[in-house]
PDB file of N, CA and C in Angstrom:
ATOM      1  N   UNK A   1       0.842  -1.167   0.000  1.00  0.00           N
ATOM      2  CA  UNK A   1       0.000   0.000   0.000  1.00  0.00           C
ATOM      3  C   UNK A   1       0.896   1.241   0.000  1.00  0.00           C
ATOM      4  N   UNK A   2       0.429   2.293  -0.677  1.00  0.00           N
ATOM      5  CA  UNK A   2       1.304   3.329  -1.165  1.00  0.00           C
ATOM      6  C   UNK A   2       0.844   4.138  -0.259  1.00  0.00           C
ATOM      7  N   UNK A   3       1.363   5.216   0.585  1.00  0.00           N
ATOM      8  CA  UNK A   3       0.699   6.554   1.306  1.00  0.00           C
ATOM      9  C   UNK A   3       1.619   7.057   1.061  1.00  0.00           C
ATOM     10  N   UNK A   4       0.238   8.635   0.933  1.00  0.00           N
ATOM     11  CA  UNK A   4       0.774   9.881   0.789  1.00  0.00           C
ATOM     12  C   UNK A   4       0.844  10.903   1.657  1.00  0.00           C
ATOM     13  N   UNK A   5       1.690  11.829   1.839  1.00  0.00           N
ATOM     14  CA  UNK A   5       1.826  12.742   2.521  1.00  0.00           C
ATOM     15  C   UNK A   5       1.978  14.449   1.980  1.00  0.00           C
ATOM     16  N   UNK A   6       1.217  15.600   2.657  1.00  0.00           N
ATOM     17  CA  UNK A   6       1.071  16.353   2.034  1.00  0.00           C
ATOM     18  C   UNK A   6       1.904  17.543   3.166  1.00  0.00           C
ATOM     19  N   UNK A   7       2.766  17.938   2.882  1.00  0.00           N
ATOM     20  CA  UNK A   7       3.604  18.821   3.885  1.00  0.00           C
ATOM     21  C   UNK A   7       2.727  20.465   3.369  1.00  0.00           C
ATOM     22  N   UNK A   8       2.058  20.686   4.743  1.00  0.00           N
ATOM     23  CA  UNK A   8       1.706  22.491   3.951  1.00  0.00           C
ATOM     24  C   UNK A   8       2.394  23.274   4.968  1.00  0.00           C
ATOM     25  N   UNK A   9       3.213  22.870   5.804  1.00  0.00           N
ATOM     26  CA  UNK A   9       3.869  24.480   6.705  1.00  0.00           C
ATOM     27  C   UNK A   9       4.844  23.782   7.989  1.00  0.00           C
ATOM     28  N   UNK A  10       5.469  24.804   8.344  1.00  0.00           N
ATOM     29  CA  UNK A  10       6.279  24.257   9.355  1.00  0.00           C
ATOM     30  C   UNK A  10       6.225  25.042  10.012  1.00  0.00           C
ATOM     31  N   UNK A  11       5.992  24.411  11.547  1.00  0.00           N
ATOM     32  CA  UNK A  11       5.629  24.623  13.059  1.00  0.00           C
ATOM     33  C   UNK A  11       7.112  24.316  13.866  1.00  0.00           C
ATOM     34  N   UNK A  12       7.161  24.669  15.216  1.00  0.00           N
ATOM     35  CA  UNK A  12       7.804  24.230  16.185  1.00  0.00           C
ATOM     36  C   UNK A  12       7.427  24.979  17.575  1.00  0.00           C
ATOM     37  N   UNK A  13       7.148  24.200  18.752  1.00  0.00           N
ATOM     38  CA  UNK A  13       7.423  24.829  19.638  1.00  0.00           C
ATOM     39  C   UNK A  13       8.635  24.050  20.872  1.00  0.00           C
ATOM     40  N   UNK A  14       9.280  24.499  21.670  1.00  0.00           N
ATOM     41  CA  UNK A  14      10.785  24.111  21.789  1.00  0.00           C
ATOM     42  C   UNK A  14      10.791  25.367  22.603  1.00  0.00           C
ATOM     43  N   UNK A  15      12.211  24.737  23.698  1.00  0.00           N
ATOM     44  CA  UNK A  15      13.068  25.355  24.587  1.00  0.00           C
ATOM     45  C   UNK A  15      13.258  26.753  24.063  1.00  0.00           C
ATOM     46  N   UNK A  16      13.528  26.899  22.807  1.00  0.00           N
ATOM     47  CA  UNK A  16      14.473  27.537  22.039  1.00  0.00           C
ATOM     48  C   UNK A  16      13.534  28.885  21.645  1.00  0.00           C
ATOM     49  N   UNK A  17      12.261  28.366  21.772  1.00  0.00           N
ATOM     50  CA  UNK A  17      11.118  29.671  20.930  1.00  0.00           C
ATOM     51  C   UNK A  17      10.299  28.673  20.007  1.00  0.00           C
ATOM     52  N   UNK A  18       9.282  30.040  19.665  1.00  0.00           N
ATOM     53  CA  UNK A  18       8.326  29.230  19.101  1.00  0.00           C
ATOM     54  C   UNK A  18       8.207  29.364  17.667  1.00  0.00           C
ATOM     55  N   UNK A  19       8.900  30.113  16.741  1.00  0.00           N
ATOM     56  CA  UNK A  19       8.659  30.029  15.025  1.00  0.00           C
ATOM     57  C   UNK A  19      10.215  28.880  15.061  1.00  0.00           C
ATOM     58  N   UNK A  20      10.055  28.979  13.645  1.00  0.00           N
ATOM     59  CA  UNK A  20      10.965  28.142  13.064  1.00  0.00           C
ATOM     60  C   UNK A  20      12.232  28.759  12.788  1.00  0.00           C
ATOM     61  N   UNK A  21      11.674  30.112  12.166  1.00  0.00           N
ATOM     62  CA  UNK A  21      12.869  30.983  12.281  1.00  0.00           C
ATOM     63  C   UNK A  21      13.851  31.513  13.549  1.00  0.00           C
ATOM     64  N   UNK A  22      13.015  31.455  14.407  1.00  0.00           N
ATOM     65  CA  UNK A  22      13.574  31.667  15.731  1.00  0.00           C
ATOM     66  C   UNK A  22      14.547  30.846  16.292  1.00  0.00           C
ATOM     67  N   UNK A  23      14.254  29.718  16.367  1.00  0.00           N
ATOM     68  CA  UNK A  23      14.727  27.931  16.535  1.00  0.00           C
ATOM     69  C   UNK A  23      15.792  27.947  15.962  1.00  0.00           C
ATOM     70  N   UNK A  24      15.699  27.762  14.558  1.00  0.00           N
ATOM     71  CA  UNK A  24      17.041  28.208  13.650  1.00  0.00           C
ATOM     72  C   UNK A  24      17.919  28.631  13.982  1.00  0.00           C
ATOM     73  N   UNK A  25      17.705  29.801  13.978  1.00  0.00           N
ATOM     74  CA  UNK A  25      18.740  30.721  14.228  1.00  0.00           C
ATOM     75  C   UNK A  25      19.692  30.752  16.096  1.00  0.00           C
ATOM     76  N   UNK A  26      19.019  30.054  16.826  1.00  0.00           N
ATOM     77  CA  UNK A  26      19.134  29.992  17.974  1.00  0.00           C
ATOM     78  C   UNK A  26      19.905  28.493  17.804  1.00  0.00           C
ATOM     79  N   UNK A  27      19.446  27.495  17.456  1.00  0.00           N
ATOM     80  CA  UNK A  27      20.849  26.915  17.599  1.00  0.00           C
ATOM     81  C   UNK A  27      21.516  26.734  16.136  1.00  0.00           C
ATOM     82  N   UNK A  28      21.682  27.604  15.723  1.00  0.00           N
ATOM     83  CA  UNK A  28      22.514  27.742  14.637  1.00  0.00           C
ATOM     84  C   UNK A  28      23.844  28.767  15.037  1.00  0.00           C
ATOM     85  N   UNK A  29      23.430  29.492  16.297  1.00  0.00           N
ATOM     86  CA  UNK A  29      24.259  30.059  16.919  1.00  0.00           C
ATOM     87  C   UNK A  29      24.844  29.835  17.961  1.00  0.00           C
ATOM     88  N   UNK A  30      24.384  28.139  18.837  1.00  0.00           N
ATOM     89  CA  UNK A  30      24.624  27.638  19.537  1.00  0.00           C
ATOM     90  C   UNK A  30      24.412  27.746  20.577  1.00  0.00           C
ATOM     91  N   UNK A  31      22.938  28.010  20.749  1.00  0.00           N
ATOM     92  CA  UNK A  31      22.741  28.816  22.384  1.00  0.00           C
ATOM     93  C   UNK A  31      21.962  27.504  22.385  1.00  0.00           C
ATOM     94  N   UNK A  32      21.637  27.119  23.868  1.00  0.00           N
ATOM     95  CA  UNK A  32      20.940  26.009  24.139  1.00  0.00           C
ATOM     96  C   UNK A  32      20.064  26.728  25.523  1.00  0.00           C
ATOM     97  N   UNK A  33      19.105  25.714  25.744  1.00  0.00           N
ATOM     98  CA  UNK A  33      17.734  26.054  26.505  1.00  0.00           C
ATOM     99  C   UNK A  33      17.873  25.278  28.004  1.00  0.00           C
ATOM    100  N   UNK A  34      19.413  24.526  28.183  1.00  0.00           N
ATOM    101  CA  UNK A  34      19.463  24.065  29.274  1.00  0.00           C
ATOM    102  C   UNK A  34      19.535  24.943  30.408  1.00  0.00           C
ATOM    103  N   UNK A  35      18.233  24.872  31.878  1.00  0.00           N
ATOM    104  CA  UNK A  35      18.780  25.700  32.806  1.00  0.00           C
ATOM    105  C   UNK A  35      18.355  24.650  34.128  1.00  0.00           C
ATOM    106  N   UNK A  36      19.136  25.676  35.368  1.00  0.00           N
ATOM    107  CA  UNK A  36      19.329  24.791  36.325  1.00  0.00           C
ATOM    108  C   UNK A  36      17.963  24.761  36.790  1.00  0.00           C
ATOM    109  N   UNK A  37      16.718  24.110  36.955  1.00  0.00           N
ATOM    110  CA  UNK A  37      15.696  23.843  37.880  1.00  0.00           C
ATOM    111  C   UNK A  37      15.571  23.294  39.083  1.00  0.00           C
ATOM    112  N   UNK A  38      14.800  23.847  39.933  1.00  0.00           N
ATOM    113  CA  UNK A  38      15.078  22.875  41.167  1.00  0.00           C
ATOM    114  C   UNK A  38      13.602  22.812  41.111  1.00  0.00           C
ATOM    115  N   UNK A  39      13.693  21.006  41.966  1.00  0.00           N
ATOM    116  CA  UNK A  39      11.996  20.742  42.384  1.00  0.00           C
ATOM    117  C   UNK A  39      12.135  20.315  43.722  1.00  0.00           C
ATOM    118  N   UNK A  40      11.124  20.720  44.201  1.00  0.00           N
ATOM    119  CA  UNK A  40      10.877  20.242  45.630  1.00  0.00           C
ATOM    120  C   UNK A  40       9.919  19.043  46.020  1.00  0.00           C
ATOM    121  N   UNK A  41      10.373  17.721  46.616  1.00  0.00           N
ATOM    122  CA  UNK A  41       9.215  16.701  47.297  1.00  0.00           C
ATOM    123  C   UNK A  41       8.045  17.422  48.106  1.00  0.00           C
ATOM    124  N   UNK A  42       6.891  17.967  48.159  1.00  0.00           N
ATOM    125  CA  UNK A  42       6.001  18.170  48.799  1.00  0.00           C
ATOM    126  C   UNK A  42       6.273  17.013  50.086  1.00  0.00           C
ATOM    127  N   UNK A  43       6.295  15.596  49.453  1.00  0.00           N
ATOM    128  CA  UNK A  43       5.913  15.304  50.863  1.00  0.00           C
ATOM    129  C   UNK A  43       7.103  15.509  52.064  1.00  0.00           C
ATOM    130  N   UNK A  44       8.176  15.550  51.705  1.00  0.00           N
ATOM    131  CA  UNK A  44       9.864  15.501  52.320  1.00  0.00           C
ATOM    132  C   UNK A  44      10.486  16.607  52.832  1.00  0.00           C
ATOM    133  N   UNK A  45       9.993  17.884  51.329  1.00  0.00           N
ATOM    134  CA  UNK A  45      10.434  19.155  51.740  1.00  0.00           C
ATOM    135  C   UNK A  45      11.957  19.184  50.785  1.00  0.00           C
ATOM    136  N   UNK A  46      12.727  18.024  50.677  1.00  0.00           N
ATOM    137  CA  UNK A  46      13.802  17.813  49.622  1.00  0.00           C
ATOM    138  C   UNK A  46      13.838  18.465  48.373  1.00  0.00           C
ATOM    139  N   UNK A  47      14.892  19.033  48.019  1.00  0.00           N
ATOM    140  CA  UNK A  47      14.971  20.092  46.866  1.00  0.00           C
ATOM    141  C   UNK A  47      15.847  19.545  45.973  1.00  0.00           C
ATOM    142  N   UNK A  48      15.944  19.292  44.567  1.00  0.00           N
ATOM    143  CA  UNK A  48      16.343  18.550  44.000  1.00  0.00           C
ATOM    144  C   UNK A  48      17.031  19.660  42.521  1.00  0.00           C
ATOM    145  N   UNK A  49      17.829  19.860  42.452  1.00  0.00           N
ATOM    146  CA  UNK A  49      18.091  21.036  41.384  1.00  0.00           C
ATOM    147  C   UNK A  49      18.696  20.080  40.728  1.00  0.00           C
ATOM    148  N   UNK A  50      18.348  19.798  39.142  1.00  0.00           N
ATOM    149  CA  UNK A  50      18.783  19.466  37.932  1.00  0.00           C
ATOM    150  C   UNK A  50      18.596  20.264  36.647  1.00  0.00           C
ATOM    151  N   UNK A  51      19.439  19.616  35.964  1.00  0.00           N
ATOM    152  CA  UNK A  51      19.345  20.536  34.365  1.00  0.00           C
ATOM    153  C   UNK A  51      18.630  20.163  33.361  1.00  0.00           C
ATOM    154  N   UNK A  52      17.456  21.240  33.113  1.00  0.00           N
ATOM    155  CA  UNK A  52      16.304  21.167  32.238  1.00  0.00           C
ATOM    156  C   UNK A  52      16.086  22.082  31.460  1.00  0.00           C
ATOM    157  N   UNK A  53      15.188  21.462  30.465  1.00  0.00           N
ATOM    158  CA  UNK A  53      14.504  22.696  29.149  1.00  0.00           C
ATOM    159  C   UNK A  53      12.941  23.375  29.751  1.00  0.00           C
ATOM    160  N   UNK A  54      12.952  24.609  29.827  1.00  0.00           N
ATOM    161  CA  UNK A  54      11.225  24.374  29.500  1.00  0.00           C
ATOM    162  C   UNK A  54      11.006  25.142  28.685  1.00  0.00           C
ATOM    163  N   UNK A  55       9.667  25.429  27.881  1.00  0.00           N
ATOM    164  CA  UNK A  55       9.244  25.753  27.344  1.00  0.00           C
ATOM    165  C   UNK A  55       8.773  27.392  27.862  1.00  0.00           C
ATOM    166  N   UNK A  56       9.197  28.261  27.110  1.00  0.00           N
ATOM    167  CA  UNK A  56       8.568  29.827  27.357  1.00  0.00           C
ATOM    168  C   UNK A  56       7.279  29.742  27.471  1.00  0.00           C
ATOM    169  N   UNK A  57       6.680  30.860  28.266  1.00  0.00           N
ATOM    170  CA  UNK A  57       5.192  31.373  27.917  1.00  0.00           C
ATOM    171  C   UNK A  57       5.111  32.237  25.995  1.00  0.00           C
ATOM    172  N   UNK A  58       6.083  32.961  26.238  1.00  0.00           N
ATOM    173  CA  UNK A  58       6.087  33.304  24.405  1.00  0.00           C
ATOM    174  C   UNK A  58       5.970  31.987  23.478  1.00  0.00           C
ATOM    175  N   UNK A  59       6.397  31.428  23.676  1.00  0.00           N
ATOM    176  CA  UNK A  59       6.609  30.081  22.659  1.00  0.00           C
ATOM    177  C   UNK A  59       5.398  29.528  22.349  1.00  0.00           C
ATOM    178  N   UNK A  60       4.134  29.528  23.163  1.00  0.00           N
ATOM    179  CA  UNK A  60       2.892  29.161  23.506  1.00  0.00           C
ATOM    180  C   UNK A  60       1.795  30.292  22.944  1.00  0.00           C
ATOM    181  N   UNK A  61       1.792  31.242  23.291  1.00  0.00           N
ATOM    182  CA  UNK A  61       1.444  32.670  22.460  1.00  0.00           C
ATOM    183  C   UNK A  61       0.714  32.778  21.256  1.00  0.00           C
ATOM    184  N   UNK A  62       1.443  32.134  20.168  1.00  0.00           N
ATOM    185  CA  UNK A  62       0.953  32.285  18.823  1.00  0.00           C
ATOM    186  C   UNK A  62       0.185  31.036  18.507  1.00  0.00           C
ATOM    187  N   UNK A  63       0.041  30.123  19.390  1.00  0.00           N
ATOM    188  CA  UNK A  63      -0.649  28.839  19.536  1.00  0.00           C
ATOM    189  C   UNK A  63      -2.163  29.223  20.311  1.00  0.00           C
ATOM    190  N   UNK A  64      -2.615  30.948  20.750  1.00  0.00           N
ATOM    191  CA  UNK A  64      -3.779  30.803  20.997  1.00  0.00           C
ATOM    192  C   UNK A  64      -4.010  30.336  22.855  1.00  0.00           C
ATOM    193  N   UNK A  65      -4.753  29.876  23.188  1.00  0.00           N
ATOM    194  CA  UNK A  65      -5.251  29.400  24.318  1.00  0.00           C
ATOM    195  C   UNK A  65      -4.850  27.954  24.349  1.00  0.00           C
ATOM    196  N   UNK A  66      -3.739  27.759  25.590  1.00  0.00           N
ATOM    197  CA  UNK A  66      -3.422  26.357  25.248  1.00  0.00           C
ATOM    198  C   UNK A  66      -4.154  25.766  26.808  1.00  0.00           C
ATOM    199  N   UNK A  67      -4.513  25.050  27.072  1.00  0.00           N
ATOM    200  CA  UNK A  67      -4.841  24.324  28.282  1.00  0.00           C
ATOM    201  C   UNK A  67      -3.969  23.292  28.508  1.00  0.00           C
ATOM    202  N   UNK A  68      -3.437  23.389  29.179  1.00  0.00           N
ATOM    203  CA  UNK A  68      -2.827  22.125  29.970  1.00  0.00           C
ATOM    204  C   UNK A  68      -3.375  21.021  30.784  1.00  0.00           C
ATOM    205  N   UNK A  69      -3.411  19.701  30.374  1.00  0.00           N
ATOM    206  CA  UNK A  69      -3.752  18.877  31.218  1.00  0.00           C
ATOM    207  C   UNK A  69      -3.279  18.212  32.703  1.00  0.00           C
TER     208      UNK A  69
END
């Protein structure tokens, strides 16, 4: 069976920002989205700082009303 695929646009959302052009150019210049986070155990009180991406509130933006589950 043969399938087809029809590419009409390119998206991204990422550490980095949210167009494509943005993304690009961001690690094309070698900047990266790693930062130090810390989380805390509610039940323990223990604080746990590791190295993570998150995602901007800008990055989300041009996507409208996003709800999180």
């Amino acid at each position: 069976m043969r399938r087809r695929v029809a590419v009409t646009g390119m998206g991204v959302v990422c550490p980095l920002g949210g167009a494509v052009e943005a993304v690009w150019a961001s690690a094309l210049a070698g900047h990266s989205a790693i930062e130090s986070h810390a989380f805390t155990n509610a039940a323990t009180g223990t604080t746990l700082t590791v190295p993570a991406a998150s995602i901007p509130d800008s990055a989300l933006k041009p996507l409208g009303k996003v709800e999180l589950a």
